[in-house]
Protein backbone atom coordinates (compact mmCIF):
# COMPACT_ATOMS: atom_id res chain seq x y z
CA UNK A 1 -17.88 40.09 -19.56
CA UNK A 2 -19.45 36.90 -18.43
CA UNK A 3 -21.17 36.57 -15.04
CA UNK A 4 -19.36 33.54 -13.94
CA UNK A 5 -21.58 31.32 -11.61
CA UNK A 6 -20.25 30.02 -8.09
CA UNK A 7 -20.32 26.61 -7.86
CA UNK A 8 -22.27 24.60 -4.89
CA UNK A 9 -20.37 21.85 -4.96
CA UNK A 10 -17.86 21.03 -1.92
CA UNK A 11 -14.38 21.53 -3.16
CA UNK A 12 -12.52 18.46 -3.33
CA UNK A 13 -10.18 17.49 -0.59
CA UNK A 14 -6.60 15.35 -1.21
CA UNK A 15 -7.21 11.56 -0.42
CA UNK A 16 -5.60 11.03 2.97
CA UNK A 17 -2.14 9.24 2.77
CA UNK A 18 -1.71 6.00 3.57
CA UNK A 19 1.02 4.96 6.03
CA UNK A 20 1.95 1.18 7.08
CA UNK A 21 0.16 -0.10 10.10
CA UNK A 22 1.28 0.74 13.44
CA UNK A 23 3.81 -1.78 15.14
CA UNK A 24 2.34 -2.69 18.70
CA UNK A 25 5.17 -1.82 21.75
CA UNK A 26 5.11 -5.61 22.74
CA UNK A 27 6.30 -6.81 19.39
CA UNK A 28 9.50 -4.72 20.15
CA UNK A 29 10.29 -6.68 22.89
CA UNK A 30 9.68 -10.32 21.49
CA UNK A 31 8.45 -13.20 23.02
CA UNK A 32 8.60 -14.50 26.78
CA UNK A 33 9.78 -17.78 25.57
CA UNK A 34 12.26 -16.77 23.35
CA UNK A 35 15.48 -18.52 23.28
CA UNK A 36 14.18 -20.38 26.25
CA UNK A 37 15.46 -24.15 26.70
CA UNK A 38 13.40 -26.48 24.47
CA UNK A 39 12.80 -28.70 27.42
CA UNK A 40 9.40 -26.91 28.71
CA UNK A 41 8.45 -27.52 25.00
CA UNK A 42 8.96 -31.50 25.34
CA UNK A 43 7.32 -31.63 28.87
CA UNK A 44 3.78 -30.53 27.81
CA UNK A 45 3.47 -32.69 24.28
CA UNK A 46 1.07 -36.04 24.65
CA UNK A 47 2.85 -39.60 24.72
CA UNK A 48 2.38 -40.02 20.86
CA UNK A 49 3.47 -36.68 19.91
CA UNK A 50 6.98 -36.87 22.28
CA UNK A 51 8.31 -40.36 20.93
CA UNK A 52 8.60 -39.21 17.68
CA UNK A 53 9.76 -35.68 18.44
CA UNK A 54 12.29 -37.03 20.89
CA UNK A 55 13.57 -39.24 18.21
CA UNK A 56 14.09 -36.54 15.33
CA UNK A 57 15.87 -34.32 18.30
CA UNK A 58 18.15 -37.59 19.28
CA UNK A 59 18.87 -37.71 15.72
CA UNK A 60 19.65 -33.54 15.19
CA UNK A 61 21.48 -33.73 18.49
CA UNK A 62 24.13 -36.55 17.48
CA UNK A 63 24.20 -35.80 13.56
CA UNK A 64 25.33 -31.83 14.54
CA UNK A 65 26.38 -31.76 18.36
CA UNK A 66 27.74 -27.97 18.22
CA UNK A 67 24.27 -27.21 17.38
CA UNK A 68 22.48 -24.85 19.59
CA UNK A 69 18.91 -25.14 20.76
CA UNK A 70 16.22 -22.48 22.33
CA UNK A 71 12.70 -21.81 21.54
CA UNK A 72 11.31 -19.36 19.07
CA UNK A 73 8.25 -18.92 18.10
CA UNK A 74 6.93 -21.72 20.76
CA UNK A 75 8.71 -24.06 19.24
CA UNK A 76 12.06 -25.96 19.33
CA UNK A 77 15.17 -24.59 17.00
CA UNK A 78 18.58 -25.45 16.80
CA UNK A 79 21.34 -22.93 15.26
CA UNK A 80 24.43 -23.06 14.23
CA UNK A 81 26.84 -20.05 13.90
CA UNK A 82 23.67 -18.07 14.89
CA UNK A 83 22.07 -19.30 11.52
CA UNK A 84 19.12 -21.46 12.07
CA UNK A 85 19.64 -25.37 11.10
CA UNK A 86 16.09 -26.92 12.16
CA UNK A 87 12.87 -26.65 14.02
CA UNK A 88 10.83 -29.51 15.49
CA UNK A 89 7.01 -29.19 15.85
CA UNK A 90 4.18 -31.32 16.69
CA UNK A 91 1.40 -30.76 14.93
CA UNK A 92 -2.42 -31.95 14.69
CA UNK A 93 -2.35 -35.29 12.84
CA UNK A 94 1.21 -35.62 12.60
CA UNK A 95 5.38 -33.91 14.08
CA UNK A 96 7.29 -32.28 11.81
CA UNK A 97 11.07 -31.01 11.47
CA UNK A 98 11.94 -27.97 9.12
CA UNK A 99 15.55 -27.63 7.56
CA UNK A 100 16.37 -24.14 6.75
CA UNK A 101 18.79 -23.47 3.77
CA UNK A 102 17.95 -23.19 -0.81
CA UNK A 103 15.84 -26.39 -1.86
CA UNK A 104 17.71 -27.63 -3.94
CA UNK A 105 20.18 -28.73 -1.52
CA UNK A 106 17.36 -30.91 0.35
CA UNK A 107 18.09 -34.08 -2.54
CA UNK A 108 15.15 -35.90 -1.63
CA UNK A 109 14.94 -39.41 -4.25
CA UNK A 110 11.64 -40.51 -2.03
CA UNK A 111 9.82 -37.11 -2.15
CA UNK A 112 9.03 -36.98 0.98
CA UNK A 113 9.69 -33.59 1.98
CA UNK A 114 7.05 -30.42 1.50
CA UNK A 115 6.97 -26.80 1.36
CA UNK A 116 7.08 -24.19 -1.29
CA UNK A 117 9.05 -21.92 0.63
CA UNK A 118 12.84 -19.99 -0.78
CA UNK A 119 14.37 -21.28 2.74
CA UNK A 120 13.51 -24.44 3.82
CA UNK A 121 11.75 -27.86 3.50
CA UNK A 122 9.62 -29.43 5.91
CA UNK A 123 9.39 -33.07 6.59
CA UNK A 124 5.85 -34.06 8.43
CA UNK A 125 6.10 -37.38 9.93
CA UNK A 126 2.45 -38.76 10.45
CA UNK A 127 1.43 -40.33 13.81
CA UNK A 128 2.73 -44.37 13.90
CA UNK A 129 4.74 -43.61 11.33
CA UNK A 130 9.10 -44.68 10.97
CA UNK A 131 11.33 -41.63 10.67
CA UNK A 132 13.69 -42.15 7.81
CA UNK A 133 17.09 -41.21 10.31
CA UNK A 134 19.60 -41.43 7.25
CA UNK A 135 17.32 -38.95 5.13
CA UNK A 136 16.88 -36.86 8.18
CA UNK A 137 20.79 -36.85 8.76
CA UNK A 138 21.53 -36.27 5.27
CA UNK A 139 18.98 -33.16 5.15
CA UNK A 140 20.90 -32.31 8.46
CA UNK A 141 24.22 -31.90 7.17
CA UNK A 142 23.00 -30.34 3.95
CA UNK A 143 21.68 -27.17 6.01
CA UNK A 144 24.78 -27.22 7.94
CA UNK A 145 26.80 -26.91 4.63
CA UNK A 146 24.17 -24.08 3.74
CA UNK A 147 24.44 -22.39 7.16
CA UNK A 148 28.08 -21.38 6.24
């Protein structure tokens, strides 16, 4: 029979298994602001961020007046039937309002909305700018019809 020789080498351990990252306890309880009234929101933005912001919520409040608003993420959304409808949001350069439903309900002739996402469309309305109110209405009422 052969001698056989030992081997020197280290044996070779199983690659440790890889497991999803660890959820911090905080995120489990959500934000402080959450579902807060969009008010506190309004009361810190400059002079030419607010005008235009309190426009496009004058126009989301009268177009859909069951809708509900609270903050999320820091910002202002409305709801409707617990499905979210809209959020406002003042950016750098210019404000912005999202609708939330499929795309292709968001008929938009002008091309003036943006986004890539499945879910919604985002209309950015730069600083000095006019706010298109019957496009914004229309868009309104189109993620209404989606929301149900």
């Amino acid at each position: 029979m052969a001698a056989q020789k030992k081997s020197t080498a280290a044996p070779k351990r199983a690659a440790p298994k890889k497991t999803a990252p660890q959820k911090k306890a905080a995120m489990g309880k959500g934000r402080a602001d959450f579902g807060a009234p969009i008010e506190q929101y309004f009361e810190q933005l400059p002079p030419e961020k607010l005008a235009p912001l309190e426009e496009l919520r004058a126009i989301v409040e009268s177009t859909v007046p069951k809708a509900e608003s609270g903050l999320k993420w820091g910002a202002p959304f409305y709801t409707i039937d617990g499905k979210m409808l809209c959020a406002l949001g003042a950016l750098k350069h210019e404000v912005a309002i999202s609708f939330f439903g499929p795309p292709e309900v968001f008929k938009d002739p002008k091309g003036q909305l943006q986004g890539k996402g499945s879910d919604y469309r985002v209309l950015k309305v730069k600083d000095g700018n006019t706010i298109d109110a019957p496009s914004v209405k229309r868009w309104l009422k189109a993620a209404v019809a989606a929301a149900k």
